[in-house]
C-alpha atoms as a PDB file:
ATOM      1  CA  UNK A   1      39.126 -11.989 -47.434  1.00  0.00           C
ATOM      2  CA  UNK A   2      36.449  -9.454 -45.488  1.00  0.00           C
ATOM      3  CA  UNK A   3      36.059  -5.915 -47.056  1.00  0.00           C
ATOM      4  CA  UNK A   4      33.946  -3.744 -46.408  1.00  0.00           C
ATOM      5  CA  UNK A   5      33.407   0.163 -48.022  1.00  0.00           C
ATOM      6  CA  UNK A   6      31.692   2.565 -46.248  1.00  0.00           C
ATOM      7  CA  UNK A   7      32.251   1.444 -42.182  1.00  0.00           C
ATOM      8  CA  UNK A   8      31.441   4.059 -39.421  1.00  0.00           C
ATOM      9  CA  UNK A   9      31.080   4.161 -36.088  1.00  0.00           C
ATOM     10  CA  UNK A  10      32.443   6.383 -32.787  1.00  0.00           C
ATOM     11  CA  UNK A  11      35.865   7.094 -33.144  1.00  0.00           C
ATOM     12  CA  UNK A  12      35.343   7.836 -36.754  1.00  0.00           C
ATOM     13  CA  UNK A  13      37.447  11.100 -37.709  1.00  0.00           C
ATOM     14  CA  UNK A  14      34.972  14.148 -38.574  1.00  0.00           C
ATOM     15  CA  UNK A  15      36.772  14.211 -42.100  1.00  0.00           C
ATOM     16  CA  UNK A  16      36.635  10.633 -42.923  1.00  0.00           C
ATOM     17  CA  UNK A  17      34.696   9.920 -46.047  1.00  0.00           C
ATOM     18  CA  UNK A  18      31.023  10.427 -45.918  1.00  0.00           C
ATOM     19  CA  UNK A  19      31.196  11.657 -42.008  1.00  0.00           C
ATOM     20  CA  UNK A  20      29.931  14.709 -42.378  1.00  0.00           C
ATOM     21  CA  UNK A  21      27.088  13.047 -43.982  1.00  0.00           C
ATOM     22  CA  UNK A  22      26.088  10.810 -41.317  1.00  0.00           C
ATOM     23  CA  UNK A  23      26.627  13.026 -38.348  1.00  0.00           C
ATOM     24  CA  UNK A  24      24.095  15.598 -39.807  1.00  0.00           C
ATOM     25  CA  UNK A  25      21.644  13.217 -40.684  1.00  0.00           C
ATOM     26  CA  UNK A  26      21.711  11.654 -37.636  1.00  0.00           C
ATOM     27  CA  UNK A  27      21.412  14.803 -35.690  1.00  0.00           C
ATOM     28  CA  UNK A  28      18.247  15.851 -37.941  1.00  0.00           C
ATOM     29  CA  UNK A  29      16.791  12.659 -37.039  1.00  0.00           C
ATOM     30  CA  UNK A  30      17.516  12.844 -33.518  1.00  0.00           C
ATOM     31  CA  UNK A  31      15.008  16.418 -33.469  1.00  0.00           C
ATOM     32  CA  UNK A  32      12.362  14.641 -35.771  1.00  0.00           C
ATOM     33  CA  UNK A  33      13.622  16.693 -39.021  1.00  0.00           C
ATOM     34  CA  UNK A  34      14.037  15.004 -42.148  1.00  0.00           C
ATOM     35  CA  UNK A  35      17.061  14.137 -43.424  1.00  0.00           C
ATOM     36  CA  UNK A  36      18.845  15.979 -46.681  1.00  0.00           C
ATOM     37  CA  UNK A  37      18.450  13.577 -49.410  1.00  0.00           C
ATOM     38  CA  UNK A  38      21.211  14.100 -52.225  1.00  0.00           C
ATOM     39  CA  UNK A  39      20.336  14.542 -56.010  1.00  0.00           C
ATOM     40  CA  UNK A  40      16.755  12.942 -57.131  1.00  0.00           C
ATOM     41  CA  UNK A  41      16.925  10.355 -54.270  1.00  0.00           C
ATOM     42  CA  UNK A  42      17.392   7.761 -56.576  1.00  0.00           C
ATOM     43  CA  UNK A  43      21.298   6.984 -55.561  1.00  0.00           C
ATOM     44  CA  UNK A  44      21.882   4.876 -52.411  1.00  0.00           C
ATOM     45  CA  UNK A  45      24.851   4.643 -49.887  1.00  0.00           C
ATOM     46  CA  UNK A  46      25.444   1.621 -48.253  1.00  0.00           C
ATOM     47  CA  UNK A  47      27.054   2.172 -44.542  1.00  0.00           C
ATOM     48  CA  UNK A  48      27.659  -0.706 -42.010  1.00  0.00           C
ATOM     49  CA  UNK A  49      28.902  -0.148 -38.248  1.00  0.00           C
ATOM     50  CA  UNK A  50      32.143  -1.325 -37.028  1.00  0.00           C
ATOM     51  CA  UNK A  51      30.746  -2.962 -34.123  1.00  0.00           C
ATOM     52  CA  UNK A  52      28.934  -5.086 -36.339  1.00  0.00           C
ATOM     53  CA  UNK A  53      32.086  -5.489 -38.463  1.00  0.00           C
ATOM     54  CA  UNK A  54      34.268  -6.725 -35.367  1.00  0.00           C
ATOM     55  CA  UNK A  55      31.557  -9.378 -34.575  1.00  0.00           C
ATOM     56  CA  UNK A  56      31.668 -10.796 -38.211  1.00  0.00           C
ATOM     57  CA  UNK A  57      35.633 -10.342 -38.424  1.00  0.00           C
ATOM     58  CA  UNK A  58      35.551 -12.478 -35.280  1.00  0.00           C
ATOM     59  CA  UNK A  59      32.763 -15.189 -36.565  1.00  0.00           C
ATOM     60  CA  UNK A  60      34.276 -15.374 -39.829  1.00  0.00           C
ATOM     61  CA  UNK A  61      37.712 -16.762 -38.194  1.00  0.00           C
ATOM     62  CA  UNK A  62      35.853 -19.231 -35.231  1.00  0.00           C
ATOM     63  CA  UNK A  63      34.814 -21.742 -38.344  1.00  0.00           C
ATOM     64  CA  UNK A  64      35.439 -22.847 -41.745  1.00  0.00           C
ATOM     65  CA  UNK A  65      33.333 -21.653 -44.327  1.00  0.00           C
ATOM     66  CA  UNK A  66      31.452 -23.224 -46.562  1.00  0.00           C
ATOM     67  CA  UNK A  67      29.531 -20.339 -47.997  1.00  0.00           C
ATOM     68  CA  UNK A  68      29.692 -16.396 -47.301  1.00  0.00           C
ATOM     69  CA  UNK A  69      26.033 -14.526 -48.259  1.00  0.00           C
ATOM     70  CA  UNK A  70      27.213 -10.381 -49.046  1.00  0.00           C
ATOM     71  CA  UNK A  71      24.640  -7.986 -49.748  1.00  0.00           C
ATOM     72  CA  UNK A  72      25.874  -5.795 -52.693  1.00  0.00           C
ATOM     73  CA  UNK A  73      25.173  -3.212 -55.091  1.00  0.00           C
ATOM     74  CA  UNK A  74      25.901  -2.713 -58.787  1.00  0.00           C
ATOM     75  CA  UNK A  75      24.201  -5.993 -60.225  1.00  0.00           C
ATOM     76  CA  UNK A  76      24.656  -5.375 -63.621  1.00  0.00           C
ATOM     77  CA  UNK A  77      28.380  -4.596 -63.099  1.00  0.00           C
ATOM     78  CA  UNK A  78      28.993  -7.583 -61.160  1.00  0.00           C
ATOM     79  CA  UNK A  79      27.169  -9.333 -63.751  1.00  0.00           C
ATOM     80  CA  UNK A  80      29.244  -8.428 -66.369  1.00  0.00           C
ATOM     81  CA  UNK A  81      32.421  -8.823 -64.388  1.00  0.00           C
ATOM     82  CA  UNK A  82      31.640 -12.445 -64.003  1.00  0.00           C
ATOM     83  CA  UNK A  83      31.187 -13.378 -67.364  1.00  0.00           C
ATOM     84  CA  UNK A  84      34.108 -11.343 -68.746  1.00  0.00           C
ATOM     85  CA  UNK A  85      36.201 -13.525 -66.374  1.00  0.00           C
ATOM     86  CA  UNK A  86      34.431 -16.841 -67.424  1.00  0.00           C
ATOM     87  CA  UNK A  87      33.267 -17.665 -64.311  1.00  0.00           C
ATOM     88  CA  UNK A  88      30.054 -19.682 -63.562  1.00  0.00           C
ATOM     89  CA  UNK A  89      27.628 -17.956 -61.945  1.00  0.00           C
ATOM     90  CA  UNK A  90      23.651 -18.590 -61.410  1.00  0.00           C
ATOM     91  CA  UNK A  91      20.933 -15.794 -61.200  1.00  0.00           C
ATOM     92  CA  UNK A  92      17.592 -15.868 -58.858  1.00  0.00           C
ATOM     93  CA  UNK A  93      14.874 -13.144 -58.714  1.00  0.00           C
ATOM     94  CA  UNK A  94      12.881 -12.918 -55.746  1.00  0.00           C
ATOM     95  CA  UNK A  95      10.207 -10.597 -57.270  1.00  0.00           C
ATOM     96  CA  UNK A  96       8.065 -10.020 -53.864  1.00  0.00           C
ATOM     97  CA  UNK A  97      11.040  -8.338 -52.127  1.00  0.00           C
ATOM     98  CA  UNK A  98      12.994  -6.671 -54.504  1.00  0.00           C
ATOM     99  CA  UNK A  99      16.010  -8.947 -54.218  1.00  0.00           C
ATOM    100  CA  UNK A 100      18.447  -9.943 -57.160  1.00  0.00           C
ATOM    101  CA  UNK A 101      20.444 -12.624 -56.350  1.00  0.00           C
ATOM    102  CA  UNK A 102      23.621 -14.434 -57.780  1.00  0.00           C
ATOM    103  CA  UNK A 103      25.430 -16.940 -57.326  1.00  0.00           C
ATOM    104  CA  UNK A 104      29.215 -18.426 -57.764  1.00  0.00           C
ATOM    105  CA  UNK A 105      31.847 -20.124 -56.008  1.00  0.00           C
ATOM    106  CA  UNK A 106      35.656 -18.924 -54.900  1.00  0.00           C
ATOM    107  CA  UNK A 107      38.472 -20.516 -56.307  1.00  0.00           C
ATOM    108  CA  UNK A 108      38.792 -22.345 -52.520  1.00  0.00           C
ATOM    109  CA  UNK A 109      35.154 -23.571 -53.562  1.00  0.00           C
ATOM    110  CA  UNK A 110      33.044 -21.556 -51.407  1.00  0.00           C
ATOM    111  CA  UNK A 111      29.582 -20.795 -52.256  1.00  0.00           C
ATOM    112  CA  UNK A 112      29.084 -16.611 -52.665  1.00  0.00           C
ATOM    113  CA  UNK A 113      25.175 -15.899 -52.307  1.00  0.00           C
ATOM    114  CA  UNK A 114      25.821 -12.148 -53.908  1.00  0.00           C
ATOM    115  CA  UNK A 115      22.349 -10.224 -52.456  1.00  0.00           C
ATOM    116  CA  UNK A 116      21.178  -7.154 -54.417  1.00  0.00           C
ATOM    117  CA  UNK A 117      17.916  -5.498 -52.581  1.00  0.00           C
ATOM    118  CA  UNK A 118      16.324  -2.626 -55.374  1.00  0.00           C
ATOM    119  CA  UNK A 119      19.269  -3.168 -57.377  1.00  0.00           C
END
């Protein structure tokens, strides 16, 4: 299964979710303005373009799989979503970067490398 939240790109709808977001950050970026940043800046949004999403849809079916690397957010609820479901997971920390990583494997066996970056 391929999912994906928060996907933009050209023919996005000016009401779609978050739109209104990008377009004016883009646009303040575009004349060397900084960009509004919501709240205390601690939140983050996590947008990926469909062009890139088409490629992947399109990789992902050329081959089988024997393991599928995500980057995520929400560690400690993934976390605790795992265990509550019993299933076996490992945990790395790769200090230098930032990155929180877990592993586990699909029901159809398939290693899930689960990358959290400032997470």
């Amino acid at each position: 299964m391929l999912r994906y939240s928060t996907v933009y790109g050209e023919r996005q709808h000016y009401r779609a979710a978050n739109a209104l977001y990008i377009i004016e950050t883009l646009e303040k970026l575009a004349k060397g303005e900084r960009p509004v940043i919501l709240g205390d800046g601690t939140d983050t949004k996590h947008y990926v373009y469909a062009g890139d999403l088409a490629r992947a849809n399109a990789m992902a079916f050329e081959k089988d799989v024997s393991g599928v690397a995500l980057n995520c957010s929400g560690h400690d609820d993934v976390v605790a979503r795992l265990t509550a479901r019993g299933m076996a997971y490992q945990s790395n920390l790769v200090a230098a970067i930032g990155l929180r990583q877990v592993f586990t494997m699909d029901p159809n066996g398939v290693l899930l490398e689960l990358n959290f970056f400032g997470d």
